[in-house]
PDB file of N, CA and C in Angstrom:
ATOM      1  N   UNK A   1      22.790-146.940 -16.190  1.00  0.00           N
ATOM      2  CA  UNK A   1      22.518-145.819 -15.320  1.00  0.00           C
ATOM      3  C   UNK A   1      23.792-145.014 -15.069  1.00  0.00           C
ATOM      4  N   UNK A   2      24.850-145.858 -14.794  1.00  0.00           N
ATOM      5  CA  UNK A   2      26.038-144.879 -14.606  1.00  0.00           C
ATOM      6  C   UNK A   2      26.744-144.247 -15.519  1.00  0.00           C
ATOM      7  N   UNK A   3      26.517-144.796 -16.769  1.00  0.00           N
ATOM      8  CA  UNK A   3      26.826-144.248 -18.218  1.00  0.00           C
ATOM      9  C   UNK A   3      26.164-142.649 -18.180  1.00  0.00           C
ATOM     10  N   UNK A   4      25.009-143.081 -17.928  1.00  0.00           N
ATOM     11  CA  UNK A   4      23.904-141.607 -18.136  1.00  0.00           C
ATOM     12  C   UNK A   4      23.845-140.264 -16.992  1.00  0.00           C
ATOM     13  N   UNK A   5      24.736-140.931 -15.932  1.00  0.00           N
ATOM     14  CA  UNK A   5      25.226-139.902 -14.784  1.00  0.00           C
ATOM     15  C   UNK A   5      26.256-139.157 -15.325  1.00  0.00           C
ATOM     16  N   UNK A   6      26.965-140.049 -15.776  1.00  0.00           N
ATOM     17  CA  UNK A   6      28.407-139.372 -16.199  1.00  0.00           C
ATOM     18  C   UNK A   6      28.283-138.275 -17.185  1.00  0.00           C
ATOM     19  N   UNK A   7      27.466-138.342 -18.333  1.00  0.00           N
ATOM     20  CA  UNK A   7      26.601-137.870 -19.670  1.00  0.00           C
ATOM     21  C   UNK A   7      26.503-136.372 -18.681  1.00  0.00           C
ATOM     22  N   UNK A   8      25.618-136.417 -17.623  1.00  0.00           N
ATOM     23  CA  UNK A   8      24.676-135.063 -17.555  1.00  0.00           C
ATOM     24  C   UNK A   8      25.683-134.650 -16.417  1.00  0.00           C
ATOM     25  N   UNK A   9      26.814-135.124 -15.934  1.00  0.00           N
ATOM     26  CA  UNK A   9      27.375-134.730 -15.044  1.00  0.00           C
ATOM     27  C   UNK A   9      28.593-133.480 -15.936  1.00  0.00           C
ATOM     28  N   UNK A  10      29.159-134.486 -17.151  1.00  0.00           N
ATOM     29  CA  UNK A  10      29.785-133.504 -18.309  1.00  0.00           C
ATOM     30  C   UNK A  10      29.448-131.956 -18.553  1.00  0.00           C
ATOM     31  N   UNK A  11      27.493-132.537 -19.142  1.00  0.00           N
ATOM     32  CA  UNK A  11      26.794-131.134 -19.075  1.00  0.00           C
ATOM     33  C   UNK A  11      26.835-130.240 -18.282  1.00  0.00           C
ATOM     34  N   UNK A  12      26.878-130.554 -17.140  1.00  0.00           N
ATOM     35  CA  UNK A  12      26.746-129.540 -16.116  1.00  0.00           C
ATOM     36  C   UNK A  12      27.923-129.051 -15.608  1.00  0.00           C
ATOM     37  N   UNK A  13      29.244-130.155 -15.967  1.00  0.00           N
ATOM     38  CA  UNK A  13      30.234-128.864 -16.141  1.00  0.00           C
ATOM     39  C   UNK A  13      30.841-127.995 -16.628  1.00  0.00           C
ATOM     40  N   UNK A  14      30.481-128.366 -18.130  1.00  0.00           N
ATOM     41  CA  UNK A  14      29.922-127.782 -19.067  1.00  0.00           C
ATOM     42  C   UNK A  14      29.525-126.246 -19.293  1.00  0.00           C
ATOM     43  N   UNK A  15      28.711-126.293 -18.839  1.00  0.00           N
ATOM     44  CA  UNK A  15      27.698-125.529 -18.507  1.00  0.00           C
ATOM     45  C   UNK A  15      28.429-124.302 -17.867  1.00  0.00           C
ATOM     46  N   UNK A  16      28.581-125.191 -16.486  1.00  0.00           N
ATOM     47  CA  UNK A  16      29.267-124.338 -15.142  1.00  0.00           C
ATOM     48  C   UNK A  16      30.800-123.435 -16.047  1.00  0.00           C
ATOM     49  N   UNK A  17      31.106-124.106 -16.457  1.00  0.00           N
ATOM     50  CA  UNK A  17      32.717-123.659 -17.081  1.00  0.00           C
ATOM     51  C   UNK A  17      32.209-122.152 -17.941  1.00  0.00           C
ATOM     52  N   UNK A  18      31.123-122.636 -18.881  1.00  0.00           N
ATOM     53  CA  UNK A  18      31.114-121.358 -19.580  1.00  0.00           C
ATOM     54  C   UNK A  18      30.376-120.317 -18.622  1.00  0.00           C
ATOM     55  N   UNK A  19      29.581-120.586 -17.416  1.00  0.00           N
ATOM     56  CA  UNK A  19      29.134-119.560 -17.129  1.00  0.00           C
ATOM     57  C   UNK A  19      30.335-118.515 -15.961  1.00  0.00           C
ATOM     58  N   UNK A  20      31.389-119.584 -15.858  1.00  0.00           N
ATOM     59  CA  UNK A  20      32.491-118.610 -15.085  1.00  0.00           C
ATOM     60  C   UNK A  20      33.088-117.796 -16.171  1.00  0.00           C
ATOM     61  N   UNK A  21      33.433-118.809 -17.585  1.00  0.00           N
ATOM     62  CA  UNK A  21      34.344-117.457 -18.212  1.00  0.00           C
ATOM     63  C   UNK A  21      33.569-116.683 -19.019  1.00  0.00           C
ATOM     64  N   UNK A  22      31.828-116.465 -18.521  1.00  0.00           N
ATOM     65  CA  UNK A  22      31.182-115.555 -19.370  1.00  0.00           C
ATOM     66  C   UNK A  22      31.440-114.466 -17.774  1.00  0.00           C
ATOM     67  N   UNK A  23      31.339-114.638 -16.974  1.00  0.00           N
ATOM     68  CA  UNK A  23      31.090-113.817 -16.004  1.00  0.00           C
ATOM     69  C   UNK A  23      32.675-113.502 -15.790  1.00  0.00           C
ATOM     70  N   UNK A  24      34.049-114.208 -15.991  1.00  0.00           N
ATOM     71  CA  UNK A  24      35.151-113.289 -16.029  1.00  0.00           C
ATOM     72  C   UNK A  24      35.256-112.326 -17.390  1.00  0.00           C
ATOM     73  N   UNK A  25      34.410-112.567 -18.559  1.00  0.00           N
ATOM     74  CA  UNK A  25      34.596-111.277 -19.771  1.00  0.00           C
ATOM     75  C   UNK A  25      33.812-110.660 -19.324  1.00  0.00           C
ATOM     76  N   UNK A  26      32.496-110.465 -18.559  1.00  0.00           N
ATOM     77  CA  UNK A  26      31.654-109.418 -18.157  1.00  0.00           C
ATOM     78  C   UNK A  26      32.393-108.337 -17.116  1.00  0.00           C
ATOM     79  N   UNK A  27      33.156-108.981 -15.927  1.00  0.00           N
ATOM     80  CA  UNK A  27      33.676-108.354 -15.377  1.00  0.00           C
ATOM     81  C   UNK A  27      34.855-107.407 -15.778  1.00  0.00           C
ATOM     82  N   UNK A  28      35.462-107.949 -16.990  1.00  0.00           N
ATOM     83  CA  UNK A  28      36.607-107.342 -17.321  1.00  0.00           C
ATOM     84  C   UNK A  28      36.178-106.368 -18.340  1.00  0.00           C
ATOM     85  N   UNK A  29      35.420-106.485 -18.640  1.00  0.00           N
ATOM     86  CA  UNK A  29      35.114-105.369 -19.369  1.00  0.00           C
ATOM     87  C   UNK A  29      34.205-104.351 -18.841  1.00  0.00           C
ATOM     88  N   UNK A  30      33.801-104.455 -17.819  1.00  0.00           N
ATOM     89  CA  UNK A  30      33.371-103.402 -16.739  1.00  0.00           C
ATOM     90  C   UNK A  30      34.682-102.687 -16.490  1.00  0.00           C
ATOM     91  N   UNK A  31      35.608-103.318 -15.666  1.00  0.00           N
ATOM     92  CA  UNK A  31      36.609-102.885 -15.452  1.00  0.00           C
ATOM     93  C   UNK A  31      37.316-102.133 -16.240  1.00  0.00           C
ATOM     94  N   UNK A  32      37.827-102.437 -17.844  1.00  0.00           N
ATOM     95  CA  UNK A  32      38.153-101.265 -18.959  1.00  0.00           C
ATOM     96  C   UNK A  32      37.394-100.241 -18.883  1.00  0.00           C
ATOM     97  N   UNK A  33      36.037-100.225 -18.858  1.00  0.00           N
ATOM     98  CA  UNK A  33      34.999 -99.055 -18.712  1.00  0.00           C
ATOM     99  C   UNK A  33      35.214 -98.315 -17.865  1.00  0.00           C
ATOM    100  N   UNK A  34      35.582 -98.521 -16.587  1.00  0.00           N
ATOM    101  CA  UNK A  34      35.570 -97.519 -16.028  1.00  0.00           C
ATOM    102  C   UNK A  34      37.210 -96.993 -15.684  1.00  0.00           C
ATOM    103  N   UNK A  35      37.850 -97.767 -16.509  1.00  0.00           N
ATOM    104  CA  UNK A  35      38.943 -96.580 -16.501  1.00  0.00           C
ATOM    105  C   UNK A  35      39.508 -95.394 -17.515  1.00  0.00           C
ATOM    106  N   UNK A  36      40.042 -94.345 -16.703  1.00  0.00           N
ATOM    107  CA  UNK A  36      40.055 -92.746 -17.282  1.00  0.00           C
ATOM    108  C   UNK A  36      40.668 -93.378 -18.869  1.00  0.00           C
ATOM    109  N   UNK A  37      40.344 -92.766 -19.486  1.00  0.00           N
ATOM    110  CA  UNK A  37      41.248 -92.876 -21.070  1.00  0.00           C
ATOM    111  C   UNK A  37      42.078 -91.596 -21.061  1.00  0.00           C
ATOM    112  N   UNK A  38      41.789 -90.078 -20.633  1.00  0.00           N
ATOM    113  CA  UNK A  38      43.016 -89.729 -20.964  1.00  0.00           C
ATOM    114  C   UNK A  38      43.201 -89.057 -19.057  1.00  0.00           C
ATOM    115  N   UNK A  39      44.534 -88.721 -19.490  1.00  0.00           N
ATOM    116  CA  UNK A  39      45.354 -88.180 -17.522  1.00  0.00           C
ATOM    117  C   UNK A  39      44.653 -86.493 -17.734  1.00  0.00           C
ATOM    118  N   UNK A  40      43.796 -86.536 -16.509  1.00  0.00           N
ATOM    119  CA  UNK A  40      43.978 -85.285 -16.483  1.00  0.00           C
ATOM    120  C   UNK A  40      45.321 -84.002 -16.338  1.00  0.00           C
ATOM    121  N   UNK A  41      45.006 -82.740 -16.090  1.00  0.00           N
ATOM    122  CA  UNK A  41      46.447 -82.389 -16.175  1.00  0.00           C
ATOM    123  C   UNK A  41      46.777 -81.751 -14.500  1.00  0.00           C
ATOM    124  N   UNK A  42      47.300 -81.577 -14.481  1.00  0.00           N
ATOM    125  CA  UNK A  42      48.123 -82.097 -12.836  1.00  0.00           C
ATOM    126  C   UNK A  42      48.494 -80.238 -12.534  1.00  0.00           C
ATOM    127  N   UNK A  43      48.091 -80.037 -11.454  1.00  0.00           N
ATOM    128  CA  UNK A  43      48.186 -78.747 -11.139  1.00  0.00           C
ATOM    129  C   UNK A  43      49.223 -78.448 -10.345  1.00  0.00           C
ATOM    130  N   UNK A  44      50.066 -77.000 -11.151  1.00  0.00           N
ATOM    131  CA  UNK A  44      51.422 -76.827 -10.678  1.00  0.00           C
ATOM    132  C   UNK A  44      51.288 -75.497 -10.294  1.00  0.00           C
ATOM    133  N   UNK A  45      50.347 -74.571 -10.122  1.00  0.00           N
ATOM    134  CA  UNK A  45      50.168 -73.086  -9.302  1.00  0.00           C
ATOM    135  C   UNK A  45      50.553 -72.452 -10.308  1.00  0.00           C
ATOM    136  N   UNK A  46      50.840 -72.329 -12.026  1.00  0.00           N
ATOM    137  CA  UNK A  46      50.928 -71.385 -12.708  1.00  0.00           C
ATOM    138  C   UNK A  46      49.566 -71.147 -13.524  1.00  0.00           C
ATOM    139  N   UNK A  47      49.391 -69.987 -13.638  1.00  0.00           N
ATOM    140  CA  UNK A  47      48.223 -69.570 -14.607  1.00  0.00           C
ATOM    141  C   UNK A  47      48.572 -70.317 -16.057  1.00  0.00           C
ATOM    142  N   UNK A  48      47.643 -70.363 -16.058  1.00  0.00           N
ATOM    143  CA  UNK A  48      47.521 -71.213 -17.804  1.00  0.00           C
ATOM    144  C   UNK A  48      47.396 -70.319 -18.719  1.00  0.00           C
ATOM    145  N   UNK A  49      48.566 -70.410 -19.730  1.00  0.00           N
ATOM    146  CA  UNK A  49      48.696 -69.489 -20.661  1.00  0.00           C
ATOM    147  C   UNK A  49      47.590 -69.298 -21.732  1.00  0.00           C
ATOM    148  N   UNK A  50      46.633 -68.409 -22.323  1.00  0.00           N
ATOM    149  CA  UNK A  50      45.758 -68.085 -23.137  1.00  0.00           C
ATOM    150  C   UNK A  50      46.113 -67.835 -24.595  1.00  0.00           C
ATOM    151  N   UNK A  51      45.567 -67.818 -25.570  1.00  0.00           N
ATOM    152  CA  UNK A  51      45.531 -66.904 -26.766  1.00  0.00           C
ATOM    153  C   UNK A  51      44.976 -65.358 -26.455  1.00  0.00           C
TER     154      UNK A  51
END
């Protein structure tokens, strides 16, 4: 009996382990998503030169 505790106790941490570092790559890649890729451009009170 205590052989077979130990067995499903493994599993379940197991288990538990991958479902934290599936839920730290889910989060982190939320996080890349929502950041800007390029800088907007930063306003200095001159008219912007045209063609």
């Amino acid at each position: 009996m205590t052989k077979n505790l130990k067995g499903k106790a493994a599993i379940a941490g197991a288990i538990g382990s991958a479902a934290v570092a599936a839920a730290l790559l889910y989060a982190n890649k939320r996080r890349e998503k929502n950041k800007p890729t390029q800088i907007g451009t930063i306003p200095s009170g001159e008219k912007p030169e045209t063609d």
